[in-house]
Structures are given as C-alpha cells and as structure tokens.
Protein backbone atom coordinates (compact mmCIF):
# COMPACT_ATOMS: atom_id res chain seq x y z
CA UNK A 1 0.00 0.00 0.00
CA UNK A 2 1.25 3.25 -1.31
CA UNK A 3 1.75 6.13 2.36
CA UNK A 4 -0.02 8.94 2.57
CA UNK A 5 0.60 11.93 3.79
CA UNK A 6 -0.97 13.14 7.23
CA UNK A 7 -0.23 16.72 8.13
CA UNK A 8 -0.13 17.80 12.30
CA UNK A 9 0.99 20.81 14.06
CA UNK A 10 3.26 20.97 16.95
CA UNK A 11 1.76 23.61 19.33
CA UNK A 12 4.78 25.11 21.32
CA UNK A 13 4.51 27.61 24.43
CA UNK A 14 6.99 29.44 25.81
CA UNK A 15 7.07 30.78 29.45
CA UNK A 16 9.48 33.06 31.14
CA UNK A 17 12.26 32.31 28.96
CA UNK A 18 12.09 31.65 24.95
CA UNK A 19 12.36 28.14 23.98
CA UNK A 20 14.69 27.05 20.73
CA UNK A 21 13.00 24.04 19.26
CA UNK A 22 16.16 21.75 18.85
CA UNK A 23 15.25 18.49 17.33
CA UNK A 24 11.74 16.76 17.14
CA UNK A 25 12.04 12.66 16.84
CA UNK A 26 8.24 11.17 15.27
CA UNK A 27 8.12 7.47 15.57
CA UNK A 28 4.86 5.06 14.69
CA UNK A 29 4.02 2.13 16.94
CA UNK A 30 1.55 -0.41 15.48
CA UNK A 31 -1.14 -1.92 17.32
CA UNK A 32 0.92 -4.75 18.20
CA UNK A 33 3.76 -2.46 19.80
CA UNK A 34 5.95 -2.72 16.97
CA UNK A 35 8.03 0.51 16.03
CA UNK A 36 9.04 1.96 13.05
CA UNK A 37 12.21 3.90 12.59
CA UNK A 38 11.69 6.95 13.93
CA UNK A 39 11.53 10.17 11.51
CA UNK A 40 14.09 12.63 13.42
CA UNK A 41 14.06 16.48 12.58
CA UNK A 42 17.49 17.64 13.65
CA UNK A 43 18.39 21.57 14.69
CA UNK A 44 19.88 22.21 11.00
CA UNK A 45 16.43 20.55 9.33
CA UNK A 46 13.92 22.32 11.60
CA UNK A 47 15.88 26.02 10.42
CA UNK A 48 15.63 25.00 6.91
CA UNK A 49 12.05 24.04 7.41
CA UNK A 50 10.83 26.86 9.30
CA UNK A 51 13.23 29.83 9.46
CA UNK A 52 13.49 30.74 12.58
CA UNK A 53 13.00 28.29 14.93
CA UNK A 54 12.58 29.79 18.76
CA UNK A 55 9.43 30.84 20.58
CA UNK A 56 9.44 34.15 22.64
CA UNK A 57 8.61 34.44 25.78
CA UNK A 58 5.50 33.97 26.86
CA UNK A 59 4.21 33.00 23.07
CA UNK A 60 2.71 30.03 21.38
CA UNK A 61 3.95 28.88 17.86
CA UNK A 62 2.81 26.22 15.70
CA UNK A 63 4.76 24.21 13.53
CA UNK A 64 3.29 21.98 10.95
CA UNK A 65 4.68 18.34 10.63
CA UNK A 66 3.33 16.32 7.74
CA UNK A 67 4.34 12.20 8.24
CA UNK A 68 3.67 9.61 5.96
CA UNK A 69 1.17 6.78 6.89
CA UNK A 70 -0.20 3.22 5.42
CA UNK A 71 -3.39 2.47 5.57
CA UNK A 72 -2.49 -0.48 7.73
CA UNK A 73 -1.30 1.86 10.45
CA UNK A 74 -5.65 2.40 11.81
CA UNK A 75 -5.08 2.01 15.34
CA UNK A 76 -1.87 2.53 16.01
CA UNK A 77 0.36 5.62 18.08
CA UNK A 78 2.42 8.21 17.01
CA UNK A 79 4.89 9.33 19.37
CA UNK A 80 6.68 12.55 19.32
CA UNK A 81 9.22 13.67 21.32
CA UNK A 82 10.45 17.27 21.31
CA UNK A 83 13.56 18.49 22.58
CA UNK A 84 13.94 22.65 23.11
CA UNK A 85 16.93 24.90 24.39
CA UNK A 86 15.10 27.60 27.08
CA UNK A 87 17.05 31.03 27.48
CA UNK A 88 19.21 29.88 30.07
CA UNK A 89 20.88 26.98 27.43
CA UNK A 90 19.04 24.08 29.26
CA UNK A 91 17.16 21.12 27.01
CA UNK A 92 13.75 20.83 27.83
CA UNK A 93 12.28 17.47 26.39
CA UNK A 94 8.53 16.82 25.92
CA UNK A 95 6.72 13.63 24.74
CA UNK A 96 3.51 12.81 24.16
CA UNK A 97 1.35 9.84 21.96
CA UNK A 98 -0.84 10.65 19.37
CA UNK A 99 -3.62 7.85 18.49
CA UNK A 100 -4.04 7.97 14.93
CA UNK A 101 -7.95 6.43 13.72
C-alpha cells in the first residue's frame, strides 16, 4: 500500500524564557507495539524548514509536521518527542502519543 501523507501541528509555548526548538524525533508504533524507525528532525532541518526556529517568551507557535502513513497503520500511536533549548541553554524534552484512527 502506497503512504499517505498526514499533516499535524506541533503547538509550542513558551514561558518566562524563549524556547529554541532543537530536534523533534516522530516514531509510529503499530497496534501490536511494533516501532518503526523513527523520523528525526534535527536543529539544522527544523531552520531550513521553518526559518526561525525559537518561541518568545510567553508565546505560542505552531509548527506543521506532515508524516507519511499506510493504511495499515488504523489504530496505532504516534509518538513525538520534542527536545527545546530555554534562554538559560538548558534542554527541555517533551513527549507525548498521538492515536491515529
């Protein structure tokens, strides 16, 4: 079966200090709990994509992701996780599973 593309946006919010989106790792799991290789957006990607990659204080951004799916993937997760630089140079890392229907 030929993937499709599914678009999502990654909702980012800043709070005191900006946050530097620094790499975001996207990685299917089947219903079964197999994994597929994970789809990793590194610093130098995520510029070219987007420009300008931090949030400002106390400011949302979105970023939109588009992954490719089969249609044998109903029922399965999509895991994200997102790593970001805050003002003060520390990583903050966020994850989170998306059920995909």
């Amino acid at each position: 079966v030929s993937p499709f593309p599914v678009p999502f946006v990654l909702n980012v919010t800043a709070g005191t200090r900006p946050l530097t989106l620094a790499e975001v790792r996207i990685q299917p799991t089947n219903p079964f709990g197999r994994t597929s290789p994970p789809t990793i957006f590194d610093s130098s990607s995520l510029t070219r994509q987007f420009g300008n990659v931090t949030v400002g204080s106390f400011a949302v951004r979105q970023f939109p992701f588009t992954h490719s799916f089969t249609c044998d993937m109903r029922g399965s997760t999509l895991g994200v996780l997102v790593t970001m630089t805050d003002g003060s140079g520390m990583n903050r890392v966020s994850t989170m599973q998306v059920p995909i229907y």
